[in-house]
C-alpha atoms as a PDB file:
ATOM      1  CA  UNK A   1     115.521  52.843 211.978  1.00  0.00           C
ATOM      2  CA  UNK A   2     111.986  52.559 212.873  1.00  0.00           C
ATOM      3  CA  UNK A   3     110.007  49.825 214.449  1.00  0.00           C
ATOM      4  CA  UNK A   4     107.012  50.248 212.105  1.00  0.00           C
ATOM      5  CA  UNK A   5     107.558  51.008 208.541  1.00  0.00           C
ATOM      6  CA  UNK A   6     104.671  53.721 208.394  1.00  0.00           C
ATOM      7  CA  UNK A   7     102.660  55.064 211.291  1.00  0.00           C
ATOM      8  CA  UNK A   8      99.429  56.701 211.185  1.00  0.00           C
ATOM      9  CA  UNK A   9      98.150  58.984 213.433  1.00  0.00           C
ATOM     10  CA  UNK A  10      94.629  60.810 213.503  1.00  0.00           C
ATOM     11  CA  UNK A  11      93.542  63.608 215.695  1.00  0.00           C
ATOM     12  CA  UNK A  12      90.697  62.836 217.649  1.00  0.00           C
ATOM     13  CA  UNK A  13      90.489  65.905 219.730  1.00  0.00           C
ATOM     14  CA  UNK A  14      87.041  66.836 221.464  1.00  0.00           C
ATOM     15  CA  UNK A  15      86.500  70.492 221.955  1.00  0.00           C
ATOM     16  CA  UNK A  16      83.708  71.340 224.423  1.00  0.00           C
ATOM     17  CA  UNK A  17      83.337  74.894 223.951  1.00  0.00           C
ATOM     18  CA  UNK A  18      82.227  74.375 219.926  1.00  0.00           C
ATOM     19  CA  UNK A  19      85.280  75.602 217.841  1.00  0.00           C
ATOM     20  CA  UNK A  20      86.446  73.340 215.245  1.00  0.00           C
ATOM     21  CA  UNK A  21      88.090  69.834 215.847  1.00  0.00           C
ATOM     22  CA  UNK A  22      88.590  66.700 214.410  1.00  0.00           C
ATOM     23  CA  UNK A  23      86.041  64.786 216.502  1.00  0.00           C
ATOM     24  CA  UNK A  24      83.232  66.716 214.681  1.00  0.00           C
ATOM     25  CA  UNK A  25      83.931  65.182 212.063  1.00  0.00           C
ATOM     26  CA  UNK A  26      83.605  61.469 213.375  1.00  0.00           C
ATOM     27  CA  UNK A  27      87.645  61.131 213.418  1.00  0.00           C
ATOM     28  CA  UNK A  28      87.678  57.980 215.911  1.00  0.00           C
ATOM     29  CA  UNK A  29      85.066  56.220 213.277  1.00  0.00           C
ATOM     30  CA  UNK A  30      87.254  56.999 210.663  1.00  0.00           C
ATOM     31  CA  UNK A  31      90.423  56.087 213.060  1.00  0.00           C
ATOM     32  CA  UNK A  32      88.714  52.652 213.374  1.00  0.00           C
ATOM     33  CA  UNK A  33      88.142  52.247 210.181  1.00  0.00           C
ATOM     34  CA  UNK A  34      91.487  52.628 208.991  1.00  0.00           C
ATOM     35  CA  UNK A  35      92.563  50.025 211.858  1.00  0.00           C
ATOM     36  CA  UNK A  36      90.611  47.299 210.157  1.00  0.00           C
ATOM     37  CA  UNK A  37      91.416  48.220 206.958  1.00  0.00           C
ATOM     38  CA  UNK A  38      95.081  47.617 207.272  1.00  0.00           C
ATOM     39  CA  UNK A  39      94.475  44.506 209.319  1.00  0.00           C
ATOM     40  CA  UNK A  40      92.510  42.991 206.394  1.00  0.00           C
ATOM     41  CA  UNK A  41      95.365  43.691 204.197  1.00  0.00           C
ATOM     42  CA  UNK A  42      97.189  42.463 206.343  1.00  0.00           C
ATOM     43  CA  UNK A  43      99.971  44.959 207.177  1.00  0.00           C
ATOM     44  CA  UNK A  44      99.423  45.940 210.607  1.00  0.00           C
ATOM     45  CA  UNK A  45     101.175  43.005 212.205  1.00  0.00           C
ATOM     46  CA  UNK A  46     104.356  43.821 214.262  1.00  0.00           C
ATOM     47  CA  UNK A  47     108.132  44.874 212.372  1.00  0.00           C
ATOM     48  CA  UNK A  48     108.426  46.561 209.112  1.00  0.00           C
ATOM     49  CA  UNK A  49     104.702  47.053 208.901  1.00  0.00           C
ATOM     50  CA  UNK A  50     101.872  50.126 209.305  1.00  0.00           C
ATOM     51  CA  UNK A  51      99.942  51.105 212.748  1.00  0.00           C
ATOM     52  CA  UNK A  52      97.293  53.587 213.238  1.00  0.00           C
ATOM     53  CA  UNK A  53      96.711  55.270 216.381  1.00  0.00           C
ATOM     54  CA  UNK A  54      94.867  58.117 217.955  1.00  0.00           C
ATOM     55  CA  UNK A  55      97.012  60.991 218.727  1.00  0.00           C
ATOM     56  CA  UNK A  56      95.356  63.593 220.606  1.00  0.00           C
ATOM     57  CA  UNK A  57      94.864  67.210 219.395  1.00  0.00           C
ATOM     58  CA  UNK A  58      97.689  67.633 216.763  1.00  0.00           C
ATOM     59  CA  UNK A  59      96.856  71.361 217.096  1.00  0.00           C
ATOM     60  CA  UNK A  60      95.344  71.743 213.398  1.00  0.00           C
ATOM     61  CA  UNK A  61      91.917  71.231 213.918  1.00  0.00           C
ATOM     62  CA  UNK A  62      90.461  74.241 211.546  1.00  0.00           C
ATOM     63  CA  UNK A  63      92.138  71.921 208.822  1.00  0.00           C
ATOM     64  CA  UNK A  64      90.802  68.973 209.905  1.00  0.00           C
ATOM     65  CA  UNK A  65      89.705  66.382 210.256  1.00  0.00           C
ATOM     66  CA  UNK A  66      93.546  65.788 210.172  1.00  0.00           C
ATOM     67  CA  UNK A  67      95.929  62.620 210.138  1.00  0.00           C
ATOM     68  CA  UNK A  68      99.324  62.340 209.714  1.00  0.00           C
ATOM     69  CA  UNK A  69     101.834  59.763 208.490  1.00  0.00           C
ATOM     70  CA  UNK A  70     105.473  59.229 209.832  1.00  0.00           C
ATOM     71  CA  UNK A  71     107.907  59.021 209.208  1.00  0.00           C
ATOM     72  CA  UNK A  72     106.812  60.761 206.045  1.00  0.00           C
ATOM     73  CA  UNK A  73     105.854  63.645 207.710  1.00  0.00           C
ATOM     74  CA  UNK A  74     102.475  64.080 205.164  1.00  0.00           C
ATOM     75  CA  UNK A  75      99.778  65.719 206.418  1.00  0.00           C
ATOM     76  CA  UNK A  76      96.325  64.461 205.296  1.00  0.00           C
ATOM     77  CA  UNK A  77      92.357  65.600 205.782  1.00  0.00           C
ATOM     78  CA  UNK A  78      89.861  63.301 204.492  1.00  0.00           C
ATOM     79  CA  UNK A  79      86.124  63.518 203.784  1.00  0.00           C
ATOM     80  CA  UNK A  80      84.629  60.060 204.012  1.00  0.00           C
ATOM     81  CA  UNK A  81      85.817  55.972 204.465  1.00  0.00           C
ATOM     82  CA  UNK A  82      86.727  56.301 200.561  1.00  0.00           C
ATOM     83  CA  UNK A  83      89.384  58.928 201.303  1.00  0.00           C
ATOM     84  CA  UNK A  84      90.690  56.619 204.007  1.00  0.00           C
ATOM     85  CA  UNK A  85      90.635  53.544 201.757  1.00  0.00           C
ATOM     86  CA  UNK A  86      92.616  55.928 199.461  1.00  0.00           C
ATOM     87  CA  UNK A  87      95.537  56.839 202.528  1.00  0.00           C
ATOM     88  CA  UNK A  88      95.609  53.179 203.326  1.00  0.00           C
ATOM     89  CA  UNK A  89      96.020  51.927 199.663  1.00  0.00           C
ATOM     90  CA  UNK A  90      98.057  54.244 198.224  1.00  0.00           C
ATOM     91  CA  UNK A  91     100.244  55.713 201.139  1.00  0.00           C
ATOM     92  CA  UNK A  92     100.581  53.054 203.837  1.00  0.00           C
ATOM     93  CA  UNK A  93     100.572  50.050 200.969  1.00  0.00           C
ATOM     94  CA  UNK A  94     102.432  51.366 198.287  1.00  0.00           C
ATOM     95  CA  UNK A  95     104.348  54.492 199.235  1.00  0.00           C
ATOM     96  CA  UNK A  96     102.615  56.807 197.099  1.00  0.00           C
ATOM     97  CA  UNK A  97     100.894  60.140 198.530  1.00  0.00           C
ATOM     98  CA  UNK A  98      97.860  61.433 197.948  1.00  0.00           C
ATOM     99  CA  UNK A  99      98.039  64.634 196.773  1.00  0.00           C
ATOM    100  CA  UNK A 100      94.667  65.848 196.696  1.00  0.00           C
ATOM    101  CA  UNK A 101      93.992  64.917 200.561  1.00  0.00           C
ATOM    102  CA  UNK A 102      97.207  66.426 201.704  1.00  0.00           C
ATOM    103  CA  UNK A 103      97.082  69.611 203.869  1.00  0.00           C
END
């Protein structure tokens, strides 16, 4: 068993010699965001509950941005905060996965 019912991670890998990653696309922003939207719904607090992190490079940058749920194991990009709103409500709330943003 897990210690956090869902965790989300988002690559915020910075490549200095200009080929594609996920910072380029303001992925610790969006990273942030995500934070503080699941602490405003309240279910990023300890056991049985979501966390978001920063993972590194998670070696798919020409998909990216990328983020990625576990234990699902769903792969995500995303475009903009309502994307994000749309991982954090329908995937980390209620379980369901959004098709559409999946990679």
């Amino acid at each position: 068993m897990t210690y956090y019912k869902r965790h989300l991670f988002f690559c915020t890998h910075c490549r200095d010699n200009g080929s594609a990653c996920c910072e380029n696309y303001d992925a610790k922003v969006m990273r942030d965001y995500a934070k503080q939207r699941t602490k405003a719904l309240g279910i990023a607090k300890g056991r049985d509950t979501v966390r978001v992190n920063t993972a590194g490079c998670l070696n798919r940058c020409e998909e990216g941005p990328v983020a990625v749920v576990y234990p699902d194991d769903v792969w995500y990009t995303y475009v903009d905060k309502e994307d994000i709103d749309e991982i954090v409500n329908e995937h980390l709330l209620n379980g369901r996965i959004v098709k559409r943003l999946t990679i």
